[in-house]
PDB file of N, CA and C in Angstrom:
ATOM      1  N   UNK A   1     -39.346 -57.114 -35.934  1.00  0.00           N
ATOM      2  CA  UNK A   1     -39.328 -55.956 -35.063  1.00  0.00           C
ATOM      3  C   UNK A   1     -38.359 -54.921 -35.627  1.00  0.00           C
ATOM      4  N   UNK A   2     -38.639 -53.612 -35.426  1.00  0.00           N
ATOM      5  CA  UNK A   2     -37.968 -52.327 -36.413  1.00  0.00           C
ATOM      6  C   UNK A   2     -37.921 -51.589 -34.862  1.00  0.00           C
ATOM      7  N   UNK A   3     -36.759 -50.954 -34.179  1.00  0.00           N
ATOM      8  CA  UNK A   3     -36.682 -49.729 -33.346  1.00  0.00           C
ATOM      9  C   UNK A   3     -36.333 -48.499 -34.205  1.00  0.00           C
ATOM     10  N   UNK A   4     -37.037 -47.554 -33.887  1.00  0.00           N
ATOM     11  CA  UNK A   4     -37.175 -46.314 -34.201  1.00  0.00           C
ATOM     12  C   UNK A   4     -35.871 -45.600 -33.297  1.00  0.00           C
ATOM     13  N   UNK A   5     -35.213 -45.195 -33.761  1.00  0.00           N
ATOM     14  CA  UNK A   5     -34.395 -44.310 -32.846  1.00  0.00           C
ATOM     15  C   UNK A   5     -34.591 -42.764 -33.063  1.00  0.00           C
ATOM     16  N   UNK A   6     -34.983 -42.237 -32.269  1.00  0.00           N
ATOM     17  CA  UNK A   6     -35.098 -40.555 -32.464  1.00  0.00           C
ATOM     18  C   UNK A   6     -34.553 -40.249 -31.492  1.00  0.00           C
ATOM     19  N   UNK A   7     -33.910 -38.978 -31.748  1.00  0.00           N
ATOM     20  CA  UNK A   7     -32.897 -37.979 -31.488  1.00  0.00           C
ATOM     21  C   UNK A   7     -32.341 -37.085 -31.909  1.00  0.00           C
ATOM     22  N   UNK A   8     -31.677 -36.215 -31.219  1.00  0.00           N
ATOM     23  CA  UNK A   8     -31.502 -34.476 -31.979  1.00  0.00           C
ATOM     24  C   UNK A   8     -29.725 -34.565 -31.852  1.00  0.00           C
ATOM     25  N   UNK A   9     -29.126 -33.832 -32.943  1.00  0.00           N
ATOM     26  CA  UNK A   9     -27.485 -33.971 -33.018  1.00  0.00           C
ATOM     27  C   UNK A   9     -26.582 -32.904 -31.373  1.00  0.00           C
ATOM     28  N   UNK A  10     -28.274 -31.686 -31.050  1.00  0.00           N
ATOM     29  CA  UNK A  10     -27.919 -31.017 -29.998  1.00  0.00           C
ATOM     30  C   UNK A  10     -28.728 -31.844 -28.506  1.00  0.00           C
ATOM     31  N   UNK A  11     -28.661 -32.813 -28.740  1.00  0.00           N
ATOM     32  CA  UNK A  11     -29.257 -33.858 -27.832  1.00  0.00           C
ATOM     33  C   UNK A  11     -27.934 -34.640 -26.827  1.00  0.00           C
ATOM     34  N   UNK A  12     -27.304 -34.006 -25.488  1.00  0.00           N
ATOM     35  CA  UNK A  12     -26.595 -35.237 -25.218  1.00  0.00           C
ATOM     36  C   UNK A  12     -26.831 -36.542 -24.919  1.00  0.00           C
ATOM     37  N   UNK A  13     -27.834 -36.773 -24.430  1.00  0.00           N
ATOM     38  CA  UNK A  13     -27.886 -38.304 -24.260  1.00  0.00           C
ATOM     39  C   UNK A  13     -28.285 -38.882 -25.709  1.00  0.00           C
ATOM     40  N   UNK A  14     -28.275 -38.165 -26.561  1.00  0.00           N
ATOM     41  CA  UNK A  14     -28.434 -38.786 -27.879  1.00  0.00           C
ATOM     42  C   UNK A  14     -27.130 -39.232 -28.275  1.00  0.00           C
ATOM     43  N   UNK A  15     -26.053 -38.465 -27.918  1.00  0.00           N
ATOM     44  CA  UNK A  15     -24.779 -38.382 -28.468  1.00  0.00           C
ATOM     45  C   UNK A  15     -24.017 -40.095 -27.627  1.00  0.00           C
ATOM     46  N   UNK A  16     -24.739 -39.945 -26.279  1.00  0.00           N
ATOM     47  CA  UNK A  16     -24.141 -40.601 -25.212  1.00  0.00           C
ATOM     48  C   UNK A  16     -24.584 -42.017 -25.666  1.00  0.00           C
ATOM     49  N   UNK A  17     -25.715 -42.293 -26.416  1.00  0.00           N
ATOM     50  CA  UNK A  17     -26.320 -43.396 -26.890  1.00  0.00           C
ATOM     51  C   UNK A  17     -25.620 -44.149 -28.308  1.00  0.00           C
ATOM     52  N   UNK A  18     -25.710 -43.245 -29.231  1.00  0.00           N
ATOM     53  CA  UNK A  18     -24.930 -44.016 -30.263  1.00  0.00           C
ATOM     54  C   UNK A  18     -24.278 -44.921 -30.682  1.00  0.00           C
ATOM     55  N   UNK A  19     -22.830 -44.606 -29.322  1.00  0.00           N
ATOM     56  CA  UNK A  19     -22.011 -45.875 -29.459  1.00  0.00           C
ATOM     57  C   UNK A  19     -22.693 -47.141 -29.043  1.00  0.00           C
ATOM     58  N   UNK A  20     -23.464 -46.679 -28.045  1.00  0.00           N
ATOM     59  CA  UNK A  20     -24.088 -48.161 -27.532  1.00  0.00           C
ATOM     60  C   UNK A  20     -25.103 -48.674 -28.587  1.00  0.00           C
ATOM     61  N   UNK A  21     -25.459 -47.947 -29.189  1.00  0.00           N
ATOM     62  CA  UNK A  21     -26.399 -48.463 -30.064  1.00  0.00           C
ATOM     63  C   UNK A  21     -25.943 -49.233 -31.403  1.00  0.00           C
ATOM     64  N   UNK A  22     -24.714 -48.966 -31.411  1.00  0.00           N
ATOM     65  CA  UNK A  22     -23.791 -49.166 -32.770  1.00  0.00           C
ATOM     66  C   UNK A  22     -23.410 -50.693 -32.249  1.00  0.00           C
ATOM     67  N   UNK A  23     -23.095 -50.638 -30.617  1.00  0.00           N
ATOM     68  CA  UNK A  23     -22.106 -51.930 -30.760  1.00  0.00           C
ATOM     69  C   UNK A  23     -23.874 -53.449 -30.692  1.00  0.00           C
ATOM     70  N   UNK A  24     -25.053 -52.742 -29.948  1.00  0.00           N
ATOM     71  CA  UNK A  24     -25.925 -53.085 -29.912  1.00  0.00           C
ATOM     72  C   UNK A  24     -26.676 -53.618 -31.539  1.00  0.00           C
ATOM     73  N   UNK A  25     -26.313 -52.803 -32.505  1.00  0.00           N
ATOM     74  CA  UNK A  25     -26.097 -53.321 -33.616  1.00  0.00           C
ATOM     75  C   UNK A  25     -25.494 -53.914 -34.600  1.00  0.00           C
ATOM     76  N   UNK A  26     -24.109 -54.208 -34.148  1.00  0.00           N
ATOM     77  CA  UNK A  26     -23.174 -55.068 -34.216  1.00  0.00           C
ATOM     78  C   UNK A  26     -23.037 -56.634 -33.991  1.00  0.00           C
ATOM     79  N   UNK A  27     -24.024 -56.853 -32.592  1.00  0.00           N
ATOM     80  CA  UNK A  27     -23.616 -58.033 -31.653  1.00  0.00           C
ATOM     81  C   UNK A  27     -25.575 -58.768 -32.664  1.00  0.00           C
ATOM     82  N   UNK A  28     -26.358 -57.775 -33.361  1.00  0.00           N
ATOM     83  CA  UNK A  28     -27.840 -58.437 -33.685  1.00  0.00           C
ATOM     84  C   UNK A  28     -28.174 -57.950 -34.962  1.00  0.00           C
ATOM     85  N   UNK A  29     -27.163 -58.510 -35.837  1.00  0.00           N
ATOM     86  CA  UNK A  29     -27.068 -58.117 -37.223  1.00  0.00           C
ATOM     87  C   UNK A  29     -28.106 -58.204 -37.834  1.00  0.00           C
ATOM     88  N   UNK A  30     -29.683 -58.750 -37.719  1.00  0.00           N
ATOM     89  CA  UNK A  30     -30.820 -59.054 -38.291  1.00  0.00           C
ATOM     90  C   UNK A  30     -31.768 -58.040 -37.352  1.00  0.00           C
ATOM     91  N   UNK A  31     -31.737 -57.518 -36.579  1.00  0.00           N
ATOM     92  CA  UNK A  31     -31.644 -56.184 -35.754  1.00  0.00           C
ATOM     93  C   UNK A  31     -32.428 -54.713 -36.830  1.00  0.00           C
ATOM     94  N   UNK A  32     -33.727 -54.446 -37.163  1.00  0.00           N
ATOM     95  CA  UNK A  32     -33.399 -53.184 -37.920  1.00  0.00           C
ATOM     96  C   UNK A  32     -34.028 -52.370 -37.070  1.00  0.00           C
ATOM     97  N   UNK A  33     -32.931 -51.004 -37.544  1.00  0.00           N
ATOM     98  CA  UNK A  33     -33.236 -49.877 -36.812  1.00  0.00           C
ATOM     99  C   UNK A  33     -33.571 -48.953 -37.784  1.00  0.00           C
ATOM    100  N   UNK A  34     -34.065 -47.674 -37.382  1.00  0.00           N
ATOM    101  CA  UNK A  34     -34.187 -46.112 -37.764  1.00  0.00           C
ATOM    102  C   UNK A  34     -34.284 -45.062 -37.460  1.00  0.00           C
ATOM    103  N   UNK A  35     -33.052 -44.471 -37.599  1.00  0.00           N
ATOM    104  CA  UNK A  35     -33.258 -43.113 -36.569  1.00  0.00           C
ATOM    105  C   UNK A  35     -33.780 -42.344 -37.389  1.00  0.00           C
ATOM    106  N   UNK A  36     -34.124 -41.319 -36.807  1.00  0.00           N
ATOM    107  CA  UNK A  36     -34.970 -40.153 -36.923  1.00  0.00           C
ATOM    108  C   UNK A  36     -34.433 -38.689 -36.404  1.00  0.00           C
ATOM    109  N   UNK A  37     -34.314 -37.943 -37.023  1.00  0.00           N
ATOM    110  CA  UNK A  37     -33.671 -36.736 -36.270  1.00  0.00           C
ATOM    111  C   UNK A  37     -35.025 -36.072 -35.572  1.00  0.00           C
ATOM    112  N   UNK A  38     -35.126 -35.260 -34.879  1.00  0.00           N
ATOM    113  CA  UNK A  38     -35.933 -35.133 -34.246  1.00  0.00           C
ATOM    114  C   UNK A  38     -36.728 -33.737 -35.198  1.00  0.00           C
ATOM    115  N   UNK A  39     -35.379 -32.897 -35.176  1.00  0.00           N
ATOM    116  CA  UNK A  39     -36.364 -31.631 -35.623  1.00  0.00           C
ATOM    117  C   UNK A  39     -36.744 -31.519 -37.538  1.00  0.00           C
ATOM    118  N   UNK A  40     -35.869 -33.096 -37.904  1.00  0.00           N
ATOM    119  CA  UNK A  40     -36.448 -33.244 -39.202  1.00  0.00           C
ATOM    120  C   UNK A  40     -38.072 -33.933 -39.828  1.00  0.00           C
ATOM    121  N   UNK A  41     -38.588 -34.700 -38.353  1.00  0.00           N
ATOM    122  CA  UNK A  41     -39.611 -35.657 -38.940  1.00  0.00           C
ATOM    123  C   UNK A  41     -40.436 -35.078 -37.813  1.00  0.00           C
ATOM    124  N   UNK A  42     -41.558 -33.515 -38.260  1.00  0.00           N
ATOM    125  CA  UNK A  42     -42.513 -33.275 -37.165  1.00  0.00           C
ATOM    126  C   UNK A  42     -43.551 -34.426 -37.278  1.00  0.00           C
ATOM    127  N   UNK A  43     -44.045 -34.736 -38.410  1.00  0.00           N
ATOM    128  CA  UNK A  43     -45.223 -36.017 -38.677  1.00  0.00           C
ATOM    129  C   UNK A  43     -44.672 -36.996 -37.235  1.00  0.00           C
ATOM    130  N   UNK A  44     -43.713 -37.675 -37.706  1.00  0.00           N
ATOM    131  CA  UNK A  44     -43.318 -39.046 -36.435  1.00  0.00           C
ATOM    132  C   UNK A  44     -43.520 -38.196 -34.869  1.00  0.00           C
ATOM    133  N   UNK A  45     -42.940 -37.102 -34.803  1.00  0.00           N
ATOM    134  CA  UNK A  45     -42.871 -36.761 -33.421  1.00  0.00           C
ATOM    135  C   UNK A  45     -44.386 -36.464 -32.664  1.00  0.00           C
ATOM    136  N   UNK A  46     -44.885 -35.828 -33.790  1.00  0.00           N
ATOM    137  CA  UNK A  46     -46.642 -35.929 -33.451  1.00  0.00           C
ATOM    138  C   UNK A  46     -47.195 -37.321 -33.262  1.00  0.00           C
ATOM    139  N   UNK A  47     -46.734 -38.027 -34.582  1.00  0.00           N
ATOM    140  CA  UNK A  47     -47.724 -39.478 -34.185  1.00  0.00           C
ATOM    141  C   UNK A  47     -47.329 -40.271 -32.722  1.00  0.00           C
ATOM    142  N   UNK A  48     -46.256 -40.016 -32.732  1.00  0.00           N
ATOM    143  CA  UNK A  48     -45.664 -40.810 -31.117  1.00  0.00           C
ATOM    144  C   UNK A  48     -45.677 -40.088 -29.836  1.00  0.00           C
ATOM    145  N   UNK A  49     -45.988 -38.477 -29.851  1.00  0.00           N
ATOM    146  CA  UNK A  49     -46.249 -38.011 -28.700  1.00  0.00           C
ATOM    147  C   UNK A  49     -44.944 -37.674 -28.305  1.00  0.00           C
ATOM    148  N   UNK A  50     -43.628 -37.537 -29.314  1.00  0.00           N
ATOM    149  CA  UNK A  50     -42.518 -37.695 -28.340  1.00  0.00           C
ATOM    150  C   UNK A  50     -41.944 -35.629 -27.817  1.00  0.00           C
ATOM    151  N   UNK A  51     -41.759 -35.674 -26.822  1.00  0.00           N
ATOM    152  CA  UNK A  51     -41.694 -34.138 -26.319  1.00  0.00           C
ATOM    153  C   UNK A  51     -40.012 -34.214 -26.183  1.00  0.00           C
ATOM    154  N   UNK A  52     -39.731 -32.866 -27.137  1.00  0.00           N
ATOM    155  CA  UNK A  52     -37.905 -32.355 -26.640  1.00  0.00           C
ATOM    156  C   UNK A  52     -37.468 -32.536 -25.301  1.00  0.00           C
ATOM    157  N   UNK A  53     -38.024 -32.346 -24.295  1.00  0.00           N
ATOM    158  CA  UNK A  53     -36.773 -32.930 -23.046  1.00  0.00           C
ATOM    159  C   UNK A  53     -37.094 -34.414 -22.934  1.00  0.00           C
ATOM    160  N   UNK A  54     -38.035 -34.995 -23.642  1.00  0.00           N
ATOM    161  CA  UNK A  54     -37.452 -36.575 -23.188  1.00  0.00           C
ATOM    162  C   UNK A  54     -36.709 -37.246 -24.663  1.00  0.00           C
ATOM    163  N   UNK A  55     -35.965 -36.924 -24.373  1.00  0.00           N
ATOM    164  CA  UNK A  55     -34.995 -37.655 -25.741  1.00  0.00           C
ATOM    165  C   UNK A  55     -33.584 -38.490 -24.724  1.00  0.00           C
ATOM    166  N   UNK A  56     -33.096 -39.393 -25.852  1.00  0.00           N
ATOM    167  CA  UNK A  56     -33.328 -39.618 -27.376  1.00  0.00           C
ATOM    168  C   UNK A  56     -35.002 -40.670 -26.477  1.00  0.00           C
ATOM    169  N   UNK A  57     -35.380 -41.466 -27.579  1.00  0.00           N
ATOM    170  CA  UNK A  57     -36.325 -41.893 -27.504  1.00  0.00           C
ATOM    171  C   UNK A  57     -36.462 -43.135 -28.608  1.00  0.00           C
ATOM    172  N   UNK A  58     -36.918 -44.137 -28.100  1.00  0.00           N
ATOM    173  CA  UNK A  58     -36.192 -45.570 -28.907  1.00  0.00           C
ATOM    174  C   UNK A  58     -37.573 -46.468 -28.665  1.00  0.00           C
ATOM    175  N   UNK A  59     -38.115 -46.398 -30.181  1.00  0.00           N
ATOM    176  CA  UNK A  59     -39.675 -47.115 -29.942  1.00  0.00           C
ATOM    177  C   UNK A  59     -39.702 -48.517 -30.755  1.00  0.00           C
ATOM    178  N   UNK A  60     -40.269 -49.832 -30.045  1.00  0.00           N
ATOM    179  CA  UNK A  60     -39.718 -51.149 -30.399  1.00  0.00           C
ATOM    180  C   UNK A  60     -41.238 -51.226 -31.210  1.00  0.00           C
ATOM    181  N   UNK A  61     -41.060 -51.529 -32.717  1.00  0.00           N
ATOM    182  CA  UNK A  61     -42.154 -51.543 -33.489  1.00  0.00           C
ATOM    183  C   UNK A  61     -42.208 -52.897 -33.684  1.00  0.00           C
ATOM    184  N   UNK A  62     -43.932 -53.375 -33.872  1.00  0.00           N
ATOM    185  CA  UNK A  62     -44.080 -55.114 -34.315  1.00  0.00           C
ATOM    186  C   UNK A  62     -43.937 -55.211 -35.648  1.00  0.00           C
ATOM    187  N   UNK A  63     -43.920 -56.568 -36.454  1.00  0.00           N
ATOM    188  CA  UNK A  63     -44.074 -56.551 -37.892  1.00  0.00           C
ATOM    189  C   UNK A  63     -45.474 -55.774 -37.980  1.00  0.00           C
ATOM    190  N   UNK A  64     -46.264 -56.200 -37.558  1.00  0.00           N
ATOM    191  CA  UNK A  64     -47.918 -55.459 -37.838  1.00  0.00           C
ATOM    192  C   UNK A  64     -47.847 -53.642 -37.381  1.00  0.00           C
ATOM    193  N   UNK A  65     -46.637 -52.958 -37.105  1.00  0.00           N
ATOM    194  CA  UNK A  65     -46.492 -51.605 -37.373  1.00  0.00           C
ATOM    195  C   UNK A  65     -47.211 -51.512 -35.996  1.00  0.00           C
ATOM    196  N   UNK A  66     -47.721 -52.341 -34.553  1.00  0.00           N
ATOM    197  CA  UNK A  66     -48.239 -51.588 -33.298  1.00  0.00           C
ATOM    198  C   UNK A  66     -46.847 -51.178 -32.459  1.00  0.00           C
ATOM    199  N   UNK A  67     -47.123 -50.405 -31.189  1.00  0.00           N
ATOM    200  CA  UNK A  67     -45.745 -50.372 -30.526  1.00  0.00           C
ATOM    201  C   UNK A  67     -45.725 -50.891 -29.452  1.00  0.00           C
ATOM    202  N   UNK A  68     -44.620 -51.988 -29.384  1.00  0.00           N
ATOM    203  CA  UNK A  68     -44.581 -52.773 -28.465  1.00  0.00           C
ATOM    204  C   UNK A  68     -44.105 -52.434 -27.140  1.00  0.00           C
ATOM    205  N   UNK A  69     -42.968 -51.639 -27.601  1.00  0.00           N
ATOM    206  CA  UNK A  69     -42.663 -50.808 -25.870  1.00  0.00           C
ATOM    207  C   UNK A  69     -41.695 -49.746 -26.473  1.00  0.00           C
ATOM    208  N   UNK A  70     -41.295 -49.185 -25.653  1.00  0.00           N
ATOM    209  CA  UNK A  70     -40.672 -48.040 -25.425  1.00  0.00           C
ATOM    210  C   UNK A  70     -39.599 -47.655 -24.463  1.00  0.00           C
ATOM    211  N   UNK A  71     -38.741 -46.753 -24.620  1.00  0.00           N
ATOM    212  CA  UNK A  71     -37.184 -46.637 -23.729  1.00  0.00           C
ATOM    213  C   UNK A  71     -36.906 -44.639 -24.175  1.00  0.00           C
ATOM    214  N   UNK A  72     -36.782 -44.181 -22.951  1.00  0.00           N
ATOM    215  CA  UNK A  72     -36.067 -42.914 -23.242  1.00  0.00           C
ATOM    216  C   UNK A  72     -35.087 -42.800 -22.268  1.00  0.00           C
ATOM    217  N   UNK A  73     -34.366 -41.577 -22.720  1.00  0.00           N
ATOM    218  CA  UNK A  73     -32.836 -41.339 -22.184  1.00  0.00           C
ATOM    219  C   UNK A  73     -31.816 -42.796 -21.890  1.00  0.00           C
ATOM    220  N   UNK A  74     -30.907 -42.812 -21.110  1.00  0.00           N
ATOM    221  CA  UNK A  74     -30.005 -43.807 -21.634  1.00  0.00           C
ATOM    222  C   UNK A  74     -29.781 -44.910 -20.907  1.00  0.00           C
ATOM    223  N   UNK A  75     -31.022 -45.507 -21.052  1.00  0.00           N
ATOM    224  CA  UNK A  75     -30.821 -46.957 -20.797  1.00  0.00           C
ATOM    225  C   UNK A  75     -29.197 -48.078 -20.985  1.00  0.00           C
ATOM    226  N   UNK A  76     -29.339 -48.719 -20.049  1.00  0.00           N
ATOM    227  CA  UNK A  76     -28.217 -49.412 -19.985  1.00  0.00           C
ATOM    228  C   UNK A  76     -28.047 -50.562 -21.583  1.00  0.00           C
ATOM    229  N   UNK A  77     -27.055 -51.228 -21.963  1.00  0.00           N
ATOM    230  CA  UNK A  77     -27.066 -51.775 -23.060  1.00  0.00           C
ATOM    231  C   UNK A  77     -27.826 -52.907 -22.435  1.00  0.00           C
ATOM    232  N   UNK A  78     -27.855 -53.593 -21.226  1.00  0.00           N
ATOM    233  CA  UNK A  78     -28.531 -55.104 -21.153  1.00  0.00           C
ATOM    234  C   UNK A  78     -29.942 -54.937 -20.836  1.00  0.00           C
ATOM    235  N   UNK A  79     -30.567 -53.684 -20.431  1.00  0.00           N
ATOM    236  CA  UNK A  79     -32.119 -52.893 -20.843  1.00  0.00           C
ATOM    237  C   UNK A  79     -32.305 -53.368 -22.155  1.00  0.00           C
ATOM    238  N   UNK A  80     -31.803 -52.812 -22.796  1.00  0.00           N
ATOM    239  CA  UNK A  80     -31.923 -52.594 -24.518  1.00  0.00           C
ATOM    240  C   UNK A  80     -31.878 -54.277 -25.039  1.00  0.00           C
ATOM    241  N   UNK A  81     -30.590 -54.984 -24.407  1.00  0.00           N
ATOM    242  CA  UNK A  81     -30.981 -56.302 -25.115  1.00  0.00           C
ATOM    243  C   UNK A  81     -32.072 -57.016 -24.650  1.00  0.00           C
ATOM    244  N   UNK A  82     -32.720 -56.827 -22.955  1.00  0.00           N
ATOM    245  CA  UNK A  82     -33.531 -57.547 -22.993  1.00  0.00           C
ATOM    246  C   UNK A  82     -34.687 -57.111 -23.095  1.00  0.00           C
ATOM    247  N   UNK A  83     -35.087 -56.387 -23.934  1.00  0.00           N
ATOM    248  CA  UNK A  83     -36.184 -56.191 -24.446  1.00  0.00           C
ATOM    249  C   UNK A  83     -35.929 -56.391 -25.886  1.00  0.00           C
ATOM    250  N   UNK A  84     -35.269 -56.053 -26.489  1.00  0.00           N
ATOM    251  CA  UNK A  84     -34.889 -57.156 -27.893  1.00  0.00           C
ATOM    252  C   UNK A  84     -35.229 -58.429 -28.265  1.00  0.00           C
ATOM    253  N   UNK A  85     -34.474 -58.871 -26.758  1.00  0.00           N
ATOM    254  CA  UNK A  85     -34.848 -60.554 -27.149  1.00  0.00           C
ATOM    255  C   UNK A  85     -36.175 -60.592 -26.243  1.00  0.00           C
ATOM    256  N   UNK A  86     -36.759 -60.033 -25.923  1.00  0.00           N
ATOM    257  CA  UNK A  86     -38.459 -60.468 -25.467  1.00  0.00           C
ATOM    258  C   UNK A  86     -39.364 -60.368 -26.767  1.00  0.00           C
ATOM    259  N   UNK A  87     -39.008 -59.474 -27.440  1.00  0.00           N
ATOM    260  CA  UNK A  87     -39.544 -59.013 -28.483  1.00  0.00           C
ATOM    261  C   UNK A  87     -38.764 -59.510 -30.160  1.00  0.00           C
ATOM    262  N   UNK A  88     -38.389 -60.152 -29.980  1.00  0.00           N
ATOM    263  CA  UNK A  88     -37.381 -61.099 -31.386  1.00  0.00           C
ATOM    264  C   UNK A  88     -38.730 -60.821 -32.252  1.00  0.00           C
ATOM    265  N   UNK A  89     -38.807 -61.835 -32.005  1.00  0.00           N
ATOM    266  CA  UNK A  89     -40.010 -62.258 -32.888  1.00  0.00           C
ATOM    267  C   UNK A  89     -41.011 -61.701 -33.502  1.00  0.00           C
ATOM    268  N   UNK A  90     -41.751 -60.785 -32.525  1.00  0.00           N
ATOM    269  CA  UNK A  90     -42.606 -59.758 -32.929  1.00  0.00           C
ATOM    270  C   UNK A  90     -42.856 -59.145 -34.228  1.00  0.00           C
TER     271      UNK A  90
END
């Protein structure tokens, strides 16, 4: 499983997310992520449908590249883990 992280640097809940996402990547070292700036990758923002007021925006990808679920604005950190670990494996 790969999360996509997109978000804009003039984004606050992007800003508000980070740390959590950092320590969230800390505690699941086999964990990969990728952010995305928002106004750098129009291709991704088209393919995912994602619209400027709903940011940041955090898409849980399978090994087989489908999308398994999805999270915008700022979910709590134990949101985020438990959909992690529903999705380990994936």
């Amino acid at each position: 499983m790969t999360v996509f992280k997109i978000g804009a640097v003039w984004c606050n809940s992007c800003n508000v997310m980070r740390p959590r996402w950092k320590e969230i990547e800390a505690e699941n070292p086999w964990l990969e992520t990728k952010y995305f700036e928002y106004d750098d990758h129009p291709e991704l923002i088209d393919k995912y449908g994602i619209e400027e007021d709903v940011m940041p925006v955090f898409i849980f990808i399978g090994s087989d590249g489908t999308e398994l679920a999805r999270l915008t604005g700022e979910p709590s950190k134990n949101e985020i883990l438990a959909l992690i670990a529903s999705y380990r494996d994936k």
